[in-house]
Protein backbone atom coordinates (compact mmCIF):
# COMPACT_ATOMS: atom_id res chain seq x y z
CA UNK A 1 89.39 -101.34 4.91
CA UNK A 2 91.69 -98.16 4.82
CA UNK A 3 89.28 -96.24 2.55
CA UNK A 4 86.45 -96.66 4.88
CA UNK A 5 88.84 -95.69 7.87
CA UNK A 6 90.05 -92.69 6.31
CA UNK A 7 86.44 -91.53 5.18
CA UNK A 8 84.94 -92.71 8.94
CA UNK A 9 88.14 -90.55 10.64
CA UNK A 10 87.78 -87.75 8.06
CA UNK A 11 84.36 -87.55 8.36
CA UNK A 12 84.77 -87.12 12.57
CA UNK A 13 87.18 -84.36 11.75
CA UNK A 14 84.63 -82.67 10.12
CA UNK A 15 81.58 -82.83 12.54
CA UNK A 16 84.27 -82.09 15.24
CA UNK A 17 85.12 -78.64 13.09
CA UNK A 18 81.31 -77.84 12.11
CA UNK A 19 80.27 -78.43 15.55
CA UNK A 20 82.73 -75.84 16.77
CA UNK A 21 81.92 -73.31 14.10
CA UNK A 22 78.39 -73.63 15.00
CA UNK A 23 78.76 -73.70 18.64
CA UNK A 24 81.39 -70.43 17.99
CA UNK A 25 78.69 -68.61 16.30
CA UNK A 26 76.39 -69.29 18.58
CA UNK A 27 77.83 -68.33 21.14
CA UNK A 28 78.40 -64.70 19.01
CA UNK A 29 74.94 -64.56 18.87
CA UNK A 30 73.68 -65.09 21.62
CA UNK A 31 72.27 -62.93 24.35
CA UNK A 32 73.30 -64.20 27.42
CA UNK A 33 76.96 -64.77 26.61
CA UNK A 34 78.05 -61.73 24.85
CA UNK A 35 77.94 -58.98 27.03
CA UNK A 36 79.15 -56.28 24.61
CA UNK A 37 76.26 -56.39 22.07
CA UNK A 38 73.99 -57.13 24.79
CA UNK A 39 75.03 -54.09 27.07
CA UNK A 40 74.88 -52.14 23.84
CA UNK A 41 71.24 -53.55 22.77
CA UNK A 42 69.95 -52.59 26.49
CA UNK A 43 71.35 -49.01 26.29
CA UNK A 44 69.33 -48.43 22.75
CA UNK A 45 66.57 -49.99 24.57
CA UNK A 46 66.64 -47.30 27.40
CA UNK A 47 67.55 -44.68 25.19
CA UNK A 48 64.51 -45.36 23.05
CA UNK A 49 62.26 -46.12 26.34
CA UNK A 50 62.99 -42.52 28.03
CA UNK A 51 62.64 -40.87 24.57
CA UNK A 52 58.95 -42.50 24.16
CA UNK A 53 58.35 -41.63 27.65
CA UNK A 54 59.27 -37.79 27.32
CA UNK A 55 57.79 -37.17 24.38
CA UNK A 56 54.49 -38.87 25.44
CA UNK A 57 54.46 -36.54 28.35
CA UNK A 58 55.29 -33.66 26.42
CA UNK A 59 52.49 -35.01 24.05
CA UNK A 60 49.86 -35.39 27.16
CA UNK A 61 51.06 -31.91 28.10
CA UNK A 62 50.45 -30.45 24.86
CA UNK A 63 46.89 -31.96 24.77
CA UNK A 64 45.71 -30.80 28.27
CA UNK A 65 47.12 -27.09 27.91
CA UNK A 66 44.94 -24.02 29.08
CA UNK A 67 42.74 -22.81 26.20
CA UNK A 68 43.27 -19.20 26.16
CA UNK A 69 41.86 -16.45 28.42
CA UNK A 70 37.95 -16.47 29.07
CA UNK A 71 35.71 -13.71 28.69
CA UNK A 72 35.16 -12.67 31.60
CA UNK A 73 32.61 -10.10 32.84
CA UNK A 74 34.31 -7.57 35.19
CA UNK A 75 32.56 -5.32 37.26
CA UNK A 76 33.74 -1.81 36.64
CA UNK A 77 34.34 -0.62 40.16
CA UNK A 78 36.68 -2.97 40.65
CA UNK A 79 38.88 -1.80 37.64
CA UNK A 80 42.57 -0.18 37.55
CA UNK A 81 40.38 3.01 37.48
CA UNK A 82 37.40 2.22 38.38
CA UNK A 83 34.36 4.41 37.32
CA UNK A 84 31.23 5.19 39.12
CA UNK A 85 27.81 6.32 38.79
């Protein structure tokens, strides 16, 4: 009878310890409770959000830029000097 109390009271003391272990690292885990890892996840979040964002604009920029200067056909009267017939 003492055998089976100290192996039913031992084995309480040991879900009582592995159930605070597991509840302690959960709680180090997790998301909602540890606001120091979170706060630090969100910032590499928005870090990495505004760095996508400026360098797709710099991208979409870089795509729609002005081709170069046209040939254009000026009339040469209306040049710096102009000539005439």
């Amino acid at each position: 009878m003492r055998d089976f109390l100290r192996t039913t009271l031992y084995f309480c003391i040991n879900q009582m310890n592995m159930s605070q272990e597991q509840s302690h690292q959960a709680a180090k885990t997790d998301f909602g409770r540890n606001w120091v890892s979170s706060s630090r996840f969100l910032f590499h979040v928005q870090l990495f959000a505004f760095a996508a964002f400026v360098l797709g604009g710099c991208y979409g920029l870089y795509s729609m830029r002005y081709p170069g200067k046209p040939k254009v056909e000026v009339p040469e009267s209306t040049l710096y000097t102009p000539k005439y017939k």
